[in-house]
Protein backbone atom coordinates (compact mmCIF):
# COMPACT_ATOMS: atom_id res chain seq x y z
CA UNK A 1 85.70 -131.85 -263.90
CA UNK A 2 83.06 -133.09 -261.41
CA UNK A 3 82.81 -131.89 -257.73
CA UNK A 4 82.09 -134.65 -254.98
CA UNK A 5 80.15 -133.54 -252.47
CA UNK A 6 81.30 -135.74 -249.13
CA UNK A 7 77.72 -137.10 -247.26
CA UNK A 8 79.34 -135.92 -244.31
CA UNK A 9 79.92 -132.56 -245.23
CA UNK A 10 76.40 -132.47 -246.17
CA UNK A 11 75.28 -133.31 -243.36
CA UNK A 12 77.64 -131.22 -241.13
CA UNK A 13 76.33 -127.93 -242.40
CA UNK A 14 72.99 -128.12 -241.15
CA UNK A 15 74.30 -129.67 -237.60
CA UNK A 16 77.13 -126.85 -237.31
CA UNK A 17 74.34 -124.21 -237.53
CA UNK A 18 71.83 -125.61 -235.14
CA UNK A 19 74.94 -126.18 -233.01
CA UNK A 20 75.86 -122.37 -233.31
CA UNK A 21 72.30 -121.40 -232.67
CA UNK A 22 72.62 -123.92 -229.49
CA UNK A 23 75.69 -122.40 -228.31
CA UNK A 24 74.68 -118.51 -228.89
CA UNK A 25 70.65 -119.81 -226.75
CA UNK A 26 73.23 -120.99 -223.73
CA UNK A 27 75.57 -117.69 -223.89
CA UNK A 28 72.73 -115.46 -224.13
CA UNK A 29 70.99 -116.06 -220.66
CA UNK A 30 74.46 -116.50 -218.69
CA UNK A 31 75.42 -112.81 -220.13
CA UNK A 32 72.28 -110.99 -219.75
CA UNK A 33 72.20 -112.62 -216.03
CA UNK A 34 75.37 -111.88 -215.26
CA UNK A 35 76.08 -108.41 -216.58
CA UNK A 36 73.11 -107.31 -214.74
CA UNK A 37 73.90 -108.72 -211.69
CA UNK A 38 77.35 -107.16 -211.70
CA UNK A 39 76.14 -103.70 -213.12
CA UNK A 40 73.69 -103.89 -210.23
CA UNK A 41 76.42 -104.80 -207.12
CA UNK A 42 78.76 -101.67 -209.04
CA UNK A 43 75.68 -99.63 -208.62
CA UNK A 44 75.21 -100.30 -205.35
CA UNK A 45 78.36 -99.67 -204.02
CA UNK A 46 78.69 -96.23 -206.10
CA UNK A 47 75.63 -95.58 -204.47
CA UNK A 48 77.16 -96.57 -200.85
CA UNK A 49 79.82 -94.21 -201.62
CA UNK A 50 77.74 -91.09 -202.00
CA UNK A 51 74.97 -91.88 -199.70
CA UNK A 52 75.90 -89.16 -197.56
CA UNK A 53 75.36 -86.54 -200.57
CA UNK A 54 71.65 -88.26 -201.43
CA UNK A 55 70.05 -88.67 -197.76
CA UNK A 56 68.20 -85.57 -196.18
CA UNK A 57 67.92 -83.88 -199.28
CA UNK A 58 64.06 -84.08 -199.84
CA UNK A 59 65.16 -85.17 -203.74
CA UNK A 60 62.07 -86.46 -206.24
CA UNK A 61 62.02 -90.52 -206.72
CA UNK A 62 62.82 -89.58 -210.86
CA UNK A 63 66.03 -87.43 -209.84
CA UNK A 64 66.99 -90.72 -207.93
CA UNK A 65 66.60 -92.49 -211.06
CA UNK A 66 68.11 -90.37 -213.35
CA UNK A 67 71.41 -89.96 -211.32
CA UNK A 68 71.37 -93.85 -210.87
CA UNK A 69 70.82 -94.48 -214.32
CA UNK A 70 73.75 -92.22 -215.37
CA UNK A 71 76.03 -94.28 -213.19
CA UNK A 72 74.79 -97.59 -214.38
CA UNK A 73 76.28 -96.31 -217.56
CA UNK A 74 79.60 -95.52 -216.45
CA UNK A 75 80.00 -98.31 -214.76
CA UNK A 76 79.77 -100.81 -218.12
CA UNK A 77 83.48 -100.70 -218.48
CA UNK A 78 83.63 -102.50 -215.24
CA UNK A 79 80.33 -105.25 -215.67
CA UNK A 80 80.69 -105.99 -219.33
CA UNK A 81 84.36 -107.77 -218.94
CA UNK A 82 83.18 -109.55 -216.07
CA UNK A 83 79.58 -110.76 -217.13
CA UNK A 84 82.09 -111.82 -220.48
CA UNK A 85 84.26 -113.55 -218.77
CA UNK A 86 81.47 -115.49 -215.89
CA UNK A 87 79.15 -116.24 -218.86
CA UNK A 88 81.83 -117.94 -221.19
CA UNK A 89 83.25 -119.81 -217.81
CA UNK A 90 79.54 -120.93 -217.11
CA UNK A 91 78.40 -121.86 -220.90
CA UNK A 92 81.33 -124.49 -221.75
CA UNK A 93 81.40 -125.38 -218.25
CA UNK A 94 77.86 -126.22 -218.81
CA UNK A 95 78.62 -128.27 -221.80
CA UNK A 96 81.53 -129.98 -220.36
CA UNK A 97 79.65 -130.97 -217.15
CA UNK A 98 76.79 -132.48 -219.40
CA UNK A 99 79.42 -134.12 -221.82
CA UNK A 100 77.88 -132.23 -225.12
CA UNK A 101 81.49 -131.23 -225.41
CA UNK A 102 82.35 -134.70 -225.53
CA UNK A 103 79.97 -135.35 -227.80
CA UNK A 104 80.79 -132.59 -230.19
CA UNK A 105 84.40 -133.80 -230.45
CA UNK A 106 83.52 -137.18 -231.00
CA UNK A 107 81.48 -136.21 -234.37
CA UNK A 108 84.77 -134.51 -235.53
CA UNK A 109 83.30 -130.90 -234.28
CA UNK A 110 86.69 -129.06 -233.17
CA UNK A 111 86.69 -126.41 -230.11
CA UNK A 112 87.01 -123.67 -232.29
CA UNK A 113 84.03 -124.20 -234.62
CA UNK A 114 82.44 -124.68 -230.92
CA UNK A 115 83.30 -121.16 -229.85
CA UNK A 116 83.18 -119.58 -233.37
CA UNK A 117 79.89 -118.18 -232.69
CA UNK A 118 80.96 -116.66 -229.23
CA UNK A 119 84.36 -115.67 -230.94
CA UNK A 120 81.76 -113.54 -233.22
CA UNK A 121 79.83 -112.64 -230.77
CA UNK A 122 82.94 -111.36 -228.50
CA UNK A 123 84.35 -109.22 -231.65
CA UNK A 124 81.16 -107.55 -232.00
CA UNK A 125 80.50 -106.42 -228.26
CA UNK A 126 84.32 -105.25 -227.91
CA UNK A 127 83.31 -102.72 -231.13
CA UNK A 128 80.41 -102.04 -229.77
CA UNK A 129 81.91 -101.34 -226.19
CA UNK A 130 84.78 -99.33 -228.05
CA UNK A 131 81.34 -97.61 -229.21
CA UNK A 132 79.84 -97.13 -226.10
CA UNK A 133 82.91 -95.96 -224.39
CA UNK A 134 83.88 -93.14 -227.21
CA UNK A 135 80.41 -91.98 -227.49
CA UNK A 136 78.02 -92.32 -224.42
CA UNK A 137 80.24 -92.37 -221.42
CA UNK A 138 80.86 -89.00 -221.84
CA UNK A 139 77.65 -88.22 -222.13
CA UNK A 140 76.70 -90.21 -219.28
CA UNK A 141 79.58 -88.87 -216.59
CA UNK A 142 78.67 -85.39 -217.76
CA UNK A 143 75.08 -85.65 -217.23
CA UNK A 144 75.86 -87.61 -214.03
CA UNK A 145 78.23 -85.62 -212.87
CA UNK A 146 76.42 -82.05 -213.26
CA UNK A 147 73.36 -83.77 -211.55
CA UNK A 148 75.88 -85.20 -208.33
CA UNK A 149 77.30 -81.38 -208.40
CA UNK A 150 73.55 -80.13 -207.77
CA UNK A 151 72.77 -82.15 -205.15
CA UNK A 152 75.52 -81.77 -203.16
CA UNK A 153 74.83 -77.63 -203.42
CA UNK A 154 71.11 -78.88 -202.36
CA UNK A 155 69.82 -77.68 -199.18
CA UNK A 156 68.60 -80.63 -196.86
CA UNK A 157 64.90 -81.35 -196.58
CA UNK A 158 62.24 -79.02 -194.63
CA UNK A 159 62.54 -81.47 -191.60
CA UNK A 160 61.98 -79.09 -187.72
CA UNK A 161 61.98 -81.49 -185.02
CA UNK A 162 60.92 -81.42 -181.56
CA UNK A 163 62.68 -79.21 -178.97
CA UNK A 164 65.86 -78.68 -181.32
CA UNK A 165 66.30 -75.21 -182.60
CA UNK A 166 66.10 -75.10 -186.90
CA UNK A 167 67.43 -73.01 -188.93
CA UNK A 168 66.88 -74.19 -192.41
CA UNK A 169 64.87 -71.56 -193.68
CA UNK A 170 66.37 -68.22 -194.77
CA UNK A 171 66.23 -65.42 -192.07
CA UNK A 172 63.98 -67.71 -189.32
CA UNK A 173 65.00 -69.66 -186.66
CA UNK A 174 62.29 -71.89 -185.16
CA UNK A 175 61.86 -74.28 -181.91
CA UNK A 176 58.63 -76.36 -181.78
CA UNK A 177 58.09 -78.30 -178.17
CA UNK A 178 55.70 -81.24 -179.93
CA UNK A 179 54.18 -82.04 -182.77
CA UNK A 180 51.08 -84.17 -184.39
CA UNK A 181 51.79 -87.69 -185.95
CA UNK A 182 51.43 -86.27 -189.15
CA UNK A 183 53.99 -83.31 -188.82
CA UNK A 184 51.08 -80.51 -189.05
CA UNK A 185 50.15 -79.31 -186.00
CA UNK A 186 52.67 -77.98 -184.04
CA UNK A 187 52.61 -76.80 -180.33
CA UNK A 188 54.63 -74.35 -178.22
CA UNK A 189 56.25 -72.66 -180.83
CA UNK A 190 58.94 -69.65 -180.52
CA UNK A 191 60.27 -68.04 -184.05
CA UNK A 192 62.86 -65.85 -184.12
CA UNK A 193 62.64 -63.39 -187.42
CA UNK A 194 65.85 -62.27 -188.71
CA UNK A 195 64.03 -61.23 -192.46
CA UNK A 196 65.12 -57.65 -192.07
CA UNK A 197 68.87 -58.40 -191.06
CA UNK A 198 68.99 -56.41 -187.98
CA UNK A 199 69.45 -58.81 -185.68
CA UNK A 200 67.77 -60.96 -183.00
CA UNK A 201 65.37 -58.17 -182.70
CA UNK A 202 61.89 -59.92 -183.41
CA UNK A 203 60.16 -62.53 -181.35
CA UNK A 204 57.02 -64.82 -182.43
CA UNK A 205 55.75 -67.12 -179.69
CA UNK A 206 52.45 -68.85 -179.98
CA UNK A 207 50.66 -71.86 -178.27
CA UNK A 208 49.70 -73.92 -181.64
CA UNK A 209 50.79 -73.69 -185.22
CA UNK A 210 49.85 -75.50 -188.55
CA UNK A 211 51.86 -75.73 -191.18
CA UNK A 212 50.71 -76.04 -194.93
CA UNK A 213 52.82 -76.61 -198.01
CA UNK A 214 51.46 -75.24 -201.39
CA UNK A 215 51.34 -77.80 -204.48
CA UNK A 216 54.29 -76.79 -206.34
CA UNK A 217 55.99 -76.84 -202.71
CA UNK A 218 57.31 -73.35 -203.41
CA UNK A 219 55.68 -71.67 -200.20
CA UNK A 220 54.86 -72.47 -196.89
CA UNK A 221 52.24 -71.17 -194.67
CA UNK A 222 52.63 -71.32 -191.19
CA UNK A 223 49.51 -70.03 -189.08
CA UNK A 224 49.99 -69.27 -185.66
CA UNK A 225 47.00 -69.19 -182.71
CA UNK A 226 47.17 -67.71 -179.68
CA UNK A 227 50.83 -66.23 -179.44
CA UNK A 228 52.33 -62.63 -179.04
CA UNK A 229 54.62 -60.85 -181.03
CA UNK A 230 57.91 -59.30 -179.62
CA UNK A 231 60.09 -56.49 -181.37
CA UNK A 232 62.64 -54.22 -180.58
CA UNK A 233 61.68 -50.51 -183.10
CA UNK A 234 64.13 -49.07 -184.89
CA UNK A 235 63.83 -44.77 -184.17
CA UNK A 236 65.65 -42.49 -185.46
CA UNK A 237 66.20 -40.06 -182.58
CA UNK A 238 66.24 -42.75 -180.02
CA UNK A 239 68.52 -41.92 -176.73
CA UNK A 240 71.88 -43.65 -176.32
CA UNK A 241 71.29 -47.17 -175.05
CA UNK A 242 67.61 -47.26 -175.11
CA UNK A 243 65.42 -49.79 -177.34
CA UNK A 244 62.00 -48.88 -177.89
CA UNK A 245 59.96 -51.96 -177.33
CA UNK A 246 56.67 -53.60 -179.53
CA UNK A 247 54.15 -56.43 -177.94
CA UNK A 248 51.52 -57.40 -180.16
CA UNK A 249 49.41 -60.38 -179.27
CA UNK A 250 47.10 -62.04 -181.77
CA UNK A 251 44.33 -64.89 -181.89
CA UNK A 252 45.33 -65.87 -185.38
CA UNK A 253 48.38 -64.90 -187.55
CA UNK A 254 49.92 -66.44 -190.55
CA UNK A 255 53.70 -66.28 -191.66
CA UNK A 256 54.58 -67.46 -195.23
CA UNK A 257 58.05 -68.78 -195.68
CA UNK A 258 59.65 -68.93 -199.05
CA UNK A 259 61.24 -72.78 -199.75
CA UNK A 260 62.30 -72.05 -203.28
CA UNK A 261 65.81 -72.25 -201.81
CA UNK A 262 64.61 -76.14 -201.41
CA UNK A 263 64.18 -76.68 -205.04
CA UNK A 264 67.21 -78.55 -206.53
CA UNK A 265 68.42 -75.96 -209.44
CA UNK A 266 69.93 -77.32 -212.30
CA UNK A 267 73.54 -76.41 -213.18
CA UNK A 268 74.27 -75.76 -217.05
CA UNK A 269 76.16 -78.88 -217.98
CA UNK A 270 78.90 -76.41 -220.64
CA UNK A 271 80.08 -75.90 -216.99
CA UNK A 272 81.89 -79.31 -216.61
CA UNK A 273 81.99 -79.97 -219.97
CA UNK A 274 85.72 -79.47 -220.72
CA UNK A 275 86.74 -82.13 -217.45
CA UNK A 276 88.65 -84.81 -219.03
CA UNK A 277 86.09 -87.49 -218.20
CA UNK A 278 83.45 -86.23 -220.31
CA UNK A 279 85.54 -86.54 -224.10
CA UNK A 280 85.53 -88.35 -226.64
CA UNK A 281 88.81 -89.34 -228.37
CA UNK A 282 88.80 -86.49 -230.61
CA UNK A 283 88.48 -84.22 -228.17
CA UNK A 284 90.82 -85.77 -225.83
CA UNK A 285 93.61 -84.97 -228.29
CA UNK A 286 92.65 -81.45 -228.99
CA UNK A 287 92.59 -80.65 -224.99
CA UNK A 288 95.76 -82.70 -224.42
CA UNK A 289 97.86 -80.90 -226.72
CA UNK A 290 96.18 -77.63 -225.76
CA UNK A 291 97.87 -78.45 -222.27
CA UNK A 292 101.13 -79.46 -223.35
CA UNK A 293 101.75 -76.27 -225.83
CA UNK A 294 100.39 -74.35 -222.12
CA UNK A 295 102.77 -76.71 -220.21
CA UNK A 296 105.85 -75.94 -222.47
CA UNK A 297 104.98 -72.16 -222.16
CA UNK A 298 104.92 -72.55 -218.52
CA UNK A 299 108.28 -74.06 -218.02
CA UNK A 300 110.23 -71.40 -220.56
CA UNK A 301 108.41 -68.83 -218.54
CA UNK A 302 109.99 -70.62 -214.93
CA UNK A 303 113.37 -71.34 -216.31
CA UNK A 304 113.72 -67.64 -217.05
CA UNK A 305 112.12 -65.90 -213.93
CA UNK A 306 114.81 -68.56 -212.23
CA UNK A 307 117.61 -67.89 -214.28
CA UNK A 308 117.09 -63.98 -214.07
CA UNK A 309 115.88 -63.60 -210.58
CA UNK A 310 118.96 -63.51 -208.43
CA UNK A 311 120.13 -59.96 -209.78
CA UNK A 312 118.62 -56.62 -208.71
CA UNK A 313 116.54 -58.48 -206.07
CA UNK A 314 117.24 -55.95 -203.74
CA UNK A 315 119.35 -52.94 -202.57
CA UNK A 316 120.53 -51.51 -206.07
CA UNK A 317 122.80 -49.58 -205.14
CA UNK A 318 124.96 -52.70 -204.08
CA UNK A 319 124.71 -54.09 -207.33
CA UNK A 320 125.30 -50.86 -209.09
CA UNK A 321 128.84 -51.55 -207.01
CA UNK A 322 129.21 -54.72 -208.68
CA UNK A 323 128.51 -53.84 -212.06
CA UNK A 324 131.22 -51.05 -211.78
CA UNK A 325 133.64 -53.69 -209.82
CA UNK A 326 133.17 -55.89 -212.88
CA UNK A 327 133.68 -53.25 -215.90
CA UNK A 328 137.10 -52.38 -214.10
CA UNK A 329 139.30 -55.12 -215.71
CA UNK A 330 141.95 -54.18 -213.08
CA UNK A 331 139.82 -55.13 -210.47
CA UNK A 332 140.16 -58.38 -208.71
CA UNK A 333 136.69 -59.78 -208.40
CA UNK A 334 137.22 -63.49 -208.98
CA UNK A 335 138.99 -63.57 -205.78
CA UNK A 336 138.17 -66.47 -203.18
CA UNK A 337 136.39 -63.79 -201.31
CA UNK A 338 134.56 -61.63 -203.32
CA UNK A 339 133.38 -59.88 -200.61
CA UNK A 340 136.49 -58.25 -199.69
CA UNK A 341 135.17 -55.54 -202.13
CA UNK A 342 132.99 -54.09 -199.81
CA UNK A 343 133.55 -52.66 -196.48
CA UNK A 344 131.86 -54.80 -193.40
CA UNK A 345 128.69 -52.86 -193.73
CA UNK A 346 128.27 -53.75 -197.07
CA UNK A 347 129.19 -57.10 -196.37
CA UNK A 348 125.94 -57.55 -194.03
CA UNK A 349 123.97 -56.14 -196.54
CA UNK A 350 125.45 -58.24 -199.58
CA UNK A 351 125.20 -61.79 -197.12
CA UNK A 352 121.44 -60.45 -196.07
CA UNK A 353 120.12 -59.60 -199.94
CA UNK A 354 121.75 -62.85 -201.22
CA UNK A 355 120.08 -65.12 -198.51
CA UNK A 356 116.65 -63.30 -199.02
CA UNK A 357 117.23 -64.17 -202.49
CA UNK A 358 117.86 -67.58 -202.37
CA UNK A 359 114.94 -68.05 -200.11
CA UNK A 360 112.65 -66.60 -202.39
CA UNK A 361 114.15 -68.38 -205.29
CA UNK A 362 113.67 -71.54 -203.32
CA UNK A 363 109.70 -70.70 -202.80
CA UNK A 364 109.49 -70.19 -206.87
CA UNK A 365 111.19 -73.15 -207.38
CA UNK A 366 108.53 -75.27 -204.96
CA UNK A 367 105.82 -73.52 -206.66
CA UNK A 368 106.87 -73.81 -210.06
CA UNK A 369 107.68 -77.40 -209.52
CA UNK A 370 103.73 -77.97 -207.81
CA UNK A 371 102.61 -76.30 -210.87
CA UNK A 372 104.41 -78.07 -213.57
CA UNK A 373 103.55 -81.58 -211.49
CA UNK A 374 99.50 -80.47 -211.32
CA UNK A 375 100.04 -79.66 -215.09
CA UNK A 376 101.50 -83.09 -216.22
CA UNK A 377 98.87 -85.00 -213.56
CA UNK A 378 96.23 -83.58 -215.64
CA UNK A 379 97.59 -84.32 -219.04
CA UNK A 380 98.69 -87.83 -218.02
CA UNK A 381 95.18 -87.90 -216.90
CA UNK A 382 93.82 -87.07 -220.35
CA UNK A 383 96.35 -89.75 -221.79
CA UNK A 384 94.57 -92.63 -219.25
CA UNK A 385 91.66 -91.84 -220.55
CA UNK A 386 92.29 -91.87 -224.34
CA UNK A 387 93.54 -95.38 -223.72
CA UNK A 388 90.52 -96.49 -221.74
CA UNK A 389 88.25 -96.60 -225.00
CA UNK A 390 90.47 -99.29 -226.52
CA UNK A 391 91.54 -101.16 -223.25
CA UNK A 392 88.03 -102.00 -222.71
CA UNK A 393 87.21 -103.58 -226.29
CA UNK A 394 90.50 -105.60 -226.15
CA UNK A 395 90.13 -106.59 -222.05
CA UNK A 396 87.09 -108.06 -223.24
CA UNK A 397 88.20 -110.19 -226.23
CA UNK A 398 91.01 -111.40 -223.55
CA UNK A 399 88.58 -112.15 -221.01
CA UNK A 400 87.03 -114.13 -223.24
CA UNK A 401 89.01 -116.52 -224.42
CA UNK A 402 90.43 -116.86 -220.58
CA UNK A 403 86.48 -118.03 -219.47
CA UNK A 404 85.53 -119.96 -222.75
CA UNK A 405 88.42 -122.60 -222.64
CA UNK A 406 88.47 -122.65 -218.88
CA UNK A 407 85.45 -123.32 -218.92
CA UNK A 408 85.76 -126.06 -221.15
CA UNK A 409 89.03 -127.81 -218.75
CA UNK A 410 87.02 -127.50 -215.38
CA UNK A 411 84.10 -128.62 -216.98
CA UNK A 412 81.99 -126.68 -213.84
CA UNK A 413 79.01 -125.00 -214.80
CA UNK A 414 76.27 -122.76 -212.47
CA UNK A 415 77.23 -120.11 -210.40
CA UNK A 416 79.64 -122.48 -207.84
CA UNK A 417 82.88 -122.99 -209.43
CA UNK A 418 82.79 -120.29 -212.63
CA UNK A 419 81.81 -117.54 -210.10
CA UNK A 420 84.47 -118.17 -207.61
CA UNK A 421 87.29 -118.15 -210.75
CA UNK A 422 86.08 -115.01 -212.15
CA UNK A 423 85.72 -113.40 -209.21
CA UNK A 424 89.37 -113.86 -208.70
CA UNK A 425 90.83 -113.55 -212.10
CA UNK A 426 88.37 -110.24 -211.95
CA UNK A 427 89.90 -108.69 -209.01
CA UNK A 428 93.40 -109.64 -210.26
CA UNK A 429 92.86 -107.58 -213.22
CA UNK A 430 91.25 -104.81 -211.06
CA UNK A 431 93.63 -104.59 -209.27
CA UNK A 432 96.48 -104.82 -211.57
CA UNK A 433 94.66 -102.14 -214.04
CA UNK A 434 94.00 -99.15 -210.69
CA UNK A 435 97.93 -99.75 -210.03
CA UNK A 436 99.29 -99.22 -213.48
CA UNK A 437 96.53 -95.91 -213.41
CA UNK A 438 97.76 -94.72 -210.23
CA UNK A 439 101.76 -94.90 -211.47
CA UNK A 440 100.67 -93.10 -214.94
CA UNK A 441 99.10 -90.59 -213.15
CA UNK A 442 101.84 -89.52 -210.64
CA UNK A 443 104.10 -89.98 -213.50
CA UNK A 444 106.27 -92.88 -212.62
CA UNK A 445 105.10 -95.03 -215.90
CA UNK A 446 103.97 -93.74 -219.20
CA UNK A 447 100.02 -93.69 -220.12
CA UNK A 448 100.42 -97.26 -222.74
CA UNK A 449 102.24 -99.52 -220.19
CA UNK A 450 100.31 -98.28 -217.43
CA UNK A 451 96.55 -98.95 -219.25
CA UNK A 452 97.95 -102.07 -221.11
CA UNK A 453 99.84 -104.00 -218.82
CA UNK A 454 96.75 -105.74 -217.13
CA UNK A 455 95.58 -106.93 -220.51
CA UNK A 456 98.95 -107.82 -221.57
CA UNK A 457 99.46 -109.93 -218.17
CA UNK A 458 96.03 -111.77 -219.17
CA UNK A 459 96.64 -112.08 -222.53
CA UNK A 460 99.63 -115.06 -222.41
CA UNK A 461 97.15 -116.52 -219.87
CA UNK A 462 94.36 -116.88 -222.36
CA UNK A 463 96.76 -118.14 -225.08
CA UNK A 464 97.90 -120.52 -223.00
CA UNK A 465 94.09 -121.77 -221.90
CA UNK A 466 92.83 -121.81 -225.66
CA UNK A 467 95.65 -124.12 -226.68
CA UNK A 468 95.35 -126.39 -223.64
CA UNK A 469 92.03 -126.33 -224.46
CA UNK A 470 91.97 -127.19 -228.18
CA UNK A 471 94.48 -129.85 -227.73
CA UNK A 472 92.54 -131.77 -225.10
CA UNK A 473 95.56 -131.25 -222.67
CA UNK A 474 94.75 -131.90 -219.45
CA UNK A 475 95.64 -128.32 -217.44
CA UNK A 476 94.78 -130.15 -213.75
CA UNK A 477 96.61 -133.27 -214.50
CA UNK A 478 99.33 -133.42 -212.58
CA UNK A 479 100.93 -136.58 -214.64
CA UNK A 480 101.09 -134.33 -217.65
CA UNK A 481 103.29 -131.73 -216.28
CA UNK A 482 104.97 -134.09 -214.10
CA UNK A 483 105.83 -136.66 -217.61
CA UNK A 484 108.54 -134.33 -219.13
CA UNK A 485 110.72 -134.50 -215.48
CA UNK A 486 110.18 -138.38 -215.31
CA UNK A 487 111.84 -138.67 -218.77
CA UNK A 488 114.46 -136.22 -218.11
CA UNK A 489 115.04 -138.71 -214.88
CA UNK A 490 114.89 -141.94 -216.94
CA UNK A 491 117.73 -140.93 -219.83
CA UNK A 492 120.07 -139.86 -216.64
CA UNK A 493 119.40 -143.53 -214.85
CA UNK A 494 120.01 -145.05 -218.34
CA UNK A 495 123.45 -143.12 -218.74
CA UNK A 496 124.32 -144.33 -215.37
């Protein structure tokens, strides 16, 4: 039995690979462009957001860097579906607008051999984001977030300005009336020394100052011309309400002030280690059920305290009554007024303990409920985040085959059209993904629907697009949609 090899088979081989390698060269550049460009605007507006925590804070140009390039990395999840979905709109949009799709099709070249390599290509970077996600995010918020914690307990910048009293430096108060252009020389100044914790009780004042900073910016020498020296002594067998007083006056004197207090200290990152931001999925499951075994403790614990509080509350001796009242079987105290057991002034005190104890019971109730609420926020939190490492990897296989066949129908390429669509297809699943968060975490949905239901909303959308797509359907042709209602119309005129 012979095989016959077709001519055009041989001949499509070749041609389907330089077509994938054609495809892949105009995916690449649109990605690369685009997840940049978004990773850069997400940057920027994380870095809008805690601008107030960065400025005045004297920090190094590489601390800058390092916290920024800690955020770039947790903000992937939010560039790489976008730069997927802009740079599949913009690559068959490309090829429609130039007619190679036209082209392909006519030498019997179906879509989906078209986007096989991008199909591929998709499958790998949703692993590899799974990857990325499980693995280095947590790494990445814990490093960033340890670093944000520093710098907001970071003590602003060395920065005394002229005629407005400072205060920065431990134990010294300082007013300068002018200083040089280059922040050295200082005249008219007035220090007040509160080193020894006693008090306002030491006065510098001095016509001209300069100030120098070491190299490793650890100490700063101040030295002082022409000034005097004011202090109030401290005696030990000084006379009710008199203050022995010191005036020293000096041609040159030198104060050194200790900035280590400046120096941004770095926090030992085991601190924050446990939050559930910084986990992988592993751990995520071993903390989660730590808090629900703590969780189902918790509420045993509250429906007992609740269930036994409201006896011996409060004045015994009433209840000692009661417990005698009920072991006499003759005694009626199922009555509709059990009350009628005690004389009046019993009565007030029975009526008094029983309100104080429903009060109280009603301020363990509100705090046991507050408790069990912040309990399940932070395990529903923990749940959000487990699904987060697979929502991204899918969202971006979705995304994807949304951009490549709409791509293909508008046959728009650039950054016009495709950027506009995205943009809005983007911020629909945004917006759609922070609500279904927000209900998981105050409990009104559980953690799957909430995390899944923007990539399940996409998902019929991108079905839909691939198989308008693949049948050459025309999506924006109004005569296609409007054909099935114009037969529907003709069989009823016929029947008439």
């Amino acid at each position: 039995m012979s095989i016959v090899h077709s001519p055009l088979s041989h001949y499509l081989c070749p041609a389907l690979k330089k077509l994938h390698q054609l495809v892949l060269k105009s995916y690449i550049g649109p990605f690369v462009l685009t997840f940049f460009i978004a990773l850069f605007i997400l940057v920027m507006q994380w870095l809008w957001k805690y601008i107030d925590d960065l400025v005045g804070k004297g920090l190094e140009w590489y601390i800058v860097m390092e916290l920024l390039f800690f955020a770039s990395a947790s903000l992937v999840p939010l560039a790489l579906p976008l730069a997927i979905l802009l740079s599949s709109i913009m690559t068959f949009g490309n090829m429609g607008e130039h007619y190679e799709l036209v082209a392909f099709k006519t030498a019997g070249i179906s879509l989906w051999k078209i986007m096989y390599p991008l199909i591929v290509t998709s499958v790998l970077l949703s692993i590899g984001a799974f990857y990325f996600s499980n693995n280095i995010i947590p790494i990445a918020n814990l490093k960033m977030g340890t670093l944000l914690y520093d710098i907001r307990q970071q003590r602003p910048a060395l920065n005394i300005k002229e005629g407005i009293f400072y205060d920065g430096i431990d134990g010294y108060v300082m007013k300068v009336k002018s200083k040089s252009e280059n922040g050295e020389v200082m005249n008219d100044i007035i220090i007040y020394d509160h080193s020894e914790r006693q008090g306002n009780t030491k006065v510098i004042i001095a016509e001209k100052g300069r100030m120098d900073i070491s190299k490793d910016t650890m100490i700063m020498s101040l030295t002082l011309y022409n000034g005097y020296s004011y202090k109030e002594e401290e005696t030990p067998h000084r006379q009710r309400g008199t203050y022995p007083h010191l005036r020293t006056s000096f041609k040159i004197d030198t104060i050194r002030f200790d900035l280590s207090a400046f120096k941004l200290s770095r926090s030992d990152e085991s601190i924050f280690k446990d939050n559930y931001q910084m986990l992988n999925i592993s751990q995520l499951e071993r903390s989660r059920d730590t808090l629900q075994l703590k969780l189902d403790k918790r509420r045993v614990e509250m429906a007992s305290n609740i269930a036994s509080g409201f006896k011996y509350f409060n004045a015994p001796q009433l209840y000692t009554k009661i417990d005698s009242i009920e072991a006499d079987s003759n005694a009626v105290v199922f009555s509709s007024d059990i009350l009628s057991n005690f004389n009046h002034d019993d009565q007030i005190k029975v009526v008094h303990n029983a309100l104080e104890q429903v009060r109280s019971r009603e301020l363990y109730i509100d705090a046991a409920l507050a408790d069990n609420f912040s309990r399940t926020k932070a395990i529903n939190r923990h749940k959000i985040e487990w699904h987060r490492k697979f929502t991204l990897s899918f969202a971006c296989l979705v995304l994807f085959f949304i951009g490549a066949p709409l791509g293909a129908i508008i046959r728009k390429g650039g950054l016009g059209v495709p950027v506009v669509i995205s943009i809005l297809l983007f911020i629909f699943y945004h917006i759609v993904s922070i609500t279904g968060e927000k209900f998981v975490k105050e409990g009104l949905w559980i953690a799957w629907r909430g995390m899944w239901m923007s990539s399940l909303i996409l998902l019929p959308l991108g079905i839909f697009l691939t198989w308008k797509a693949t049948s050459d359907s025309g999506i924006f042709n109004a005569d296609a949609y409007m054909k099935p209602f114009r037969m529907l119309a003709e069989k009823f005129q016929t029947k008439k």
